[in-house]
C-alpha atoms as a PDB file:
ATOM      1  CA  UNK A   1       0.000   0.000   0.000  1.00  0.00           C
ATOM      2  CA  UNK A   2       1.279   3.469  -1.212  1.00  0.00           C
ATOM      3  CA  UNK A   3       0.016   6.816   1.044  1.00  0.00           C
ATOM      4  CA  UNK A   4       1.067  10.111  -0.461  1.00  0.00           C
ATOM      5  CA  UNK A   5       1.348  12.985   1.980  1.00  0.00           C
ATOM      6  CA  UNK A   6       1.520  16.338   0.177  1.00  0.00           C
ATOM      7  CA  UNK A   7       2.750  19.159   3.025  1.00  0.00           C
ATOM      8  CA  UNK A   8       2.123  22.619   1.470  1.00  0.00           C
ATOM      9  CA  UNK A   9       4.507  25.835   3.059  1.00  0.00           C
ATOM     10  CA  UNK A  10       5.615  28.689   3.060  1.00  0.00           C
ATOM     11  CA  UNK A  11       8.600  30.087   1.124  1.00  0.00           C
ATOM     12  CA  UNK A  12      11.911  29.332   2.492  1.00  0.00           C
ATOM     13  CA  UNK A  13      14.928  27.231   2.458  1.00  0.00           C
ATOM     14  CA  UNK A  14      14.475  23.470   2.057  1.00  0.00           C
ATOM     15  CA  UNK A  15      12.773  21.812   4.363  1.00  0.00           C
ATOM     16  CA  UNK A  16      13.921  18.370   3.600  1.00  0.00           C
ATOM     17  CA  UNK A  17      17.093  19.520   4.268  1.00  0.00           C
ATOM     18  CA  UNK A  18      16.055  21.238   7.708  1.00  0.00           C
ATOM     19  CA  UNK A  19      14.573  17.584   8.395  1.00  0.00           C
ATOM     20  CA  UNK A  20      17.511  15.771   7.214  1.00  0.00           C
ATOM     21  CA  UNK A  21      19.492  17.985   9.499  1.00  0.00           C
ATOM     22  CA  UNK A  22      17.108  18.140  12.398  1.00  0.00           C
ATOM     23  CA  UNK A  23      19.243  16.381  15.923  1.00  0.00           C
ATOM     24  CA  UNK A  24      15.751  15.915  17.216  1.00  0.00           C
ATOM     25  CA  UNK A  25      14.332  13.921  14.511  1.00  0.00           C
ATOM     26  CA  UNK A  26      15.093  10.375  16.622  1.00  0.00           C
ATOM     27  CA  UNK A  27      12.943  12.022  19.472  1.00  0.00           C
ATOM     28  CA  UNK A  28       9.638  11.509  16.993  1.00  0.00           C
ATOM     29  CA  UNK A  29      10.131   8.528  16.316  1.00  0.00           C
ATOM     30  CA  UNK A  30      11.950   8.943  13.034  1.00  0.00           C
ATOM     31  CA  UNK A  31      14.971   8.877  11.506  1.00  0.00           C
ATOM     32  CA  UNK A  32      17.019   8.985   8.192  1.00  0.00           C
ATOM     33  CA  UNK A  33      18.336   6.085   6.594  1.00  0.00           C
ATOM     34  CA  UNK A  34      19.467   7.684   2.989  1.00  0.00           C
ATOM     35  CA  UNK A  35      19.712  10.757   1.425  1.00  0.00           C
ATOM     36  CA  UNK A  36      20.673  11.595  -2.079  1.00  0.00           C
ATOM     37  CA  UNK A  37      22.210  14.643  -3.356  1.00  0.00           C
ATOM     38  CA  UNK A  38      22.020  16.713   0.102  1.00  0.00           C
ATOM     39  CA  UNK A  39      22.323  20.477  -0.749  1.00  0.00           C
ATOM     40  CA  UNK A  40      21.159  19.977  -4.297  1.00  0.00           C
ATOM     41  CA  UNK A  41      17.810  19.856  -6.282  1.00  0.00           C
ATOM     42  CA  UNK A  42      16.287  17.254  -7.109  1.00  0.00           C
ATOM     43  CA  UNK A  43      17.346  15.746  -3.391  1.00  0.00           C
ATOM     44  CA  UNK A  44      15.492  13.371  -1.962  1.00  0.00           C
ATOM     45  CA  UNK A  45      15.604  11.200   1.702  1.00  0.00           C
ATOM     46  CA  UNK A  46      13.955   7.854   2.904  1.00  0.00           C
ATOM     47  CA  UNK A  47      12.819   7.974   7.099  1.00  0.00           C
ATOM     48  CA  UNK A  48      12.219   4.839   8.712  1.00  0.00           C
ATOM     49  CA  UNK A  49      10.714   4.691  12.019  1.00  0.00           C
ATOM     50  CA  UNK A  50      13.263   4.324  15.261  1.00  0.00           C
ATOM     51  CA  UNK A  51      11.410   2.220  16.525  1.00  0.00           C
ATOM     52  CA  UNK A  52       9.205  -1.249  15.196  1.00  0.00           C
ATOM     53  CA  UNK A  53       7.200   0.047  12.722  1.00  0.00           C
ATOM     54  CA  UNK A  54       6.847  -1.155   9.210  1.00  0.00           C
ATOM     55  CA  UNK A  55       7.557   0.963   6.385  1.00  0.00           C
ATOM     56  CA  UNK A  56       9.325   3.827   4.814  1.00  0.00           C
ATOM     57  CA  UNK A  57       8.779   7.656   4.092  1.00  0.00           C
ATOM     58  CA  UNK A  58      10.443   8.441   0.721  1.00  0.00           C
ATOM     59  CA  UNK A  59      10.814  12.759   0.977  1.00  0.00           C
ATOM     60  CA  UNK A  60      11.462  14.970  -1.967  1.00  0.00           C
ATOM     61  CA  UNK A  61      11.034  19.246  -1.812  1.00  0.00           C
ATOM     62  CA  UNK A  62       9.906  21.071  -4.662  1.00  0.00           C
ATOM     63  CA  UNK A  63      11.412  24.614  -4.438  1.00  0.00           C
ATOM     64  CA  UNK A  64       9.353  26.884  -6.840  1.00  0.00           C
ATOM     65  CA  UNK A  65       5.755  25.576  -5.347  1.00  0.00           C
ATOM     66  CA  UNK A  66       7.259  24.835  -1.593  1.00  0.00           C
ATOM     67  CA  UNK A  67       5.844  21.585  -1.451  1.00  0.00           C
ATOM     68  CA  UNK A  68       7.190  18.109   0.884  1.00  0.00           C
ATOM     69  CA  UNK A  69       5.770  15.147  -0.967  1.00  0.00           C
ATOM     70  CA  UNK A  70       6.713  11.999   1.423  1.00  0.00           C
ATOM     71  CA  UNK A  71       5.717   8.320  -0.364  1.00  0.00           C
ATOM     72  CA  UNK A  72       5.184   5.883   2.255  1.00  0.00           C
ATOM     73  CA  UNK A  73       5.450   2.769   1.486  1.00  0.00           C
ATOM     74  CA  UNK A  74       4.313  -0.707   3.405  1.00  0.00           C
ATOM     75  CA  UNK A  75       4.371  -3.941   2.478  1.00  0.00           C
ATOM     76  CA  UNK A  76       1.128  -6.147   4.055  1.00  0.00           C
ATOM     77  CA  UNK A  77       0.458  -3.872   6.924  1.00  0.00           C
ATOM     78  CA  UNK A  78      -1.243  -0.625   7.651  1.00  0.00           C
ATOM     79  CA  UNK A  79       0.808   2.576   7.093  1.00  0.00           C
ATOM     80  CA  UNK A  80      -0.832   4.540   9.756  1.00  0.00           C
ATOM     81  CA  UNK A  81       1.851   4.572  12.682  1.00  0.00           C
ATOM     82  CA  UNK A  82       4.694   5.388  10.402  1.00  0.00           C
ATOM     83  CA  UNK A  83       2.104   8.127   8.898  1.00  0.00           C
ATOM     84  CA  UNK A  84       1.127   9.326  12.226  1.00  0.00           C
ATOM     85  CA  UNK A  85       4.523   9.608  13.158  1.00  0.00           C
ATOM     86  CA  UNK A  86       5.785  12.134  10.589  1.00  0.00           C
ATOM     87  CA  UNK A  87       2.197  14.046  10.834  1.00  0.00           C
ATOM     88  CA  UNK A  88       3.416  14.894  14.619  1.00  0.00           C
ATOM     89  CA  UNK A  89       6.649  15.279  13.415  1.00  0.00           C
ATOM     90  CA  UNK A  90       5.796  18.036  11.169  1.00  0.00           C
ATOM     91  CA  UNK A  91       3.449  19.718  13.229  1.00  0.00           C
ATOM     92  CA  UNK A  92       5.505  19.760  16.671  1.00  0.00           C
ATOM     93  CA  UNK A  93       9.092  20.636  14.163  1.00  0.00           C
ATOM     94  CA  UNK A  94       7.998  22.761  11.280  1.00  0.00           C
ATOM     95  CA  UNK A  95       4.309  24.356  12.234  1.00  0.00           C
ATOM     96  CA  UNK A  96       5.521  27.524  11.539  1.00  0.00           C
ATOM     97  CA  UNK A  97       6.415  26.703   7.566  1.00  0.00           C
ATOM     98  CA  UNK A  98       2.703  24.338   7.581  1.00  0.00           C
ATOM     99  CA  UNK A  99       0.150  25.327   5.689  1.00  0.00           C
ATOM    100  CA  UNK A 100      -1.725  22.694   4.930  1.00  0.00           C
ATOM    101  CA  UNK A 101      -1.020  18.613   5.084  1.00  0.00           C
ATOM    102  CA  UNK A 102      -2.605  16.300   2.135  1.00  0.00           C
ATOM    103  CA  UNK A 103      -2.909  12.916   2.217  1.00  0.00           C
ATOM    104  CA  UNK A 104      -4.035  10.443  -0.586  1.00  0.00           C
ATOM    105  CA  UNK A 105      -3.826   6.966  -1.515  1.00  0.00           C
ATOM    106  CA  UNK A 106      -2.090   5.518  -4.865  1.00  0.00           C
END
């Protein structure tokens, strides 16, 4: 199962990058297991849960429209704890840059 979480902002410097860099990312629950081209577009990141829960957030930032698109991907089990998990994340880290969060399924 494949849940697409669209995070709308405001302008400003990448915030996959801020995430990437973030020292209290582990605290939520999450943190980074790859990251491709840091410091360049198109970058993108994969977050895996800390602690035992399934799945994986793949995280690209579009500059020009400020948008965080994060794939999550599971294989046989529910994506909501892993999806719950960057949610909080992204309100309690980054409210400020929130506008509005979008989720969908593929």
């Amino acid at each position: 199962m494949q849940i697409l979480i669209h995070v709308l902002c405001s302008r400003g410097p990448s915030l996959r990058e801020s995430i990437a860099n973030d020292i209290r990312l582990e605290r939520h629950g999450l943190r980074v297991i790859r990251e491709k081209q840091p410091g360049r577009a198109p970058g993108w990141m994969k977050l895996e849960s800390a602690e035992l829960v399934r799945g994986v957030l793949n995280v690209e930032w579009d500059t020009p429209s400020s948008v965080l698109t994060a794939r999550v991907i599971t294989r046989g089990s529910t994506p909501s704890p892993i999806v719950g998990k960057f949610i909080n994340y992204m309100l309690g880290r980054h409210r400020r840059r929130v506008k509005a969060i979008i989720t969908t399924q593929a």
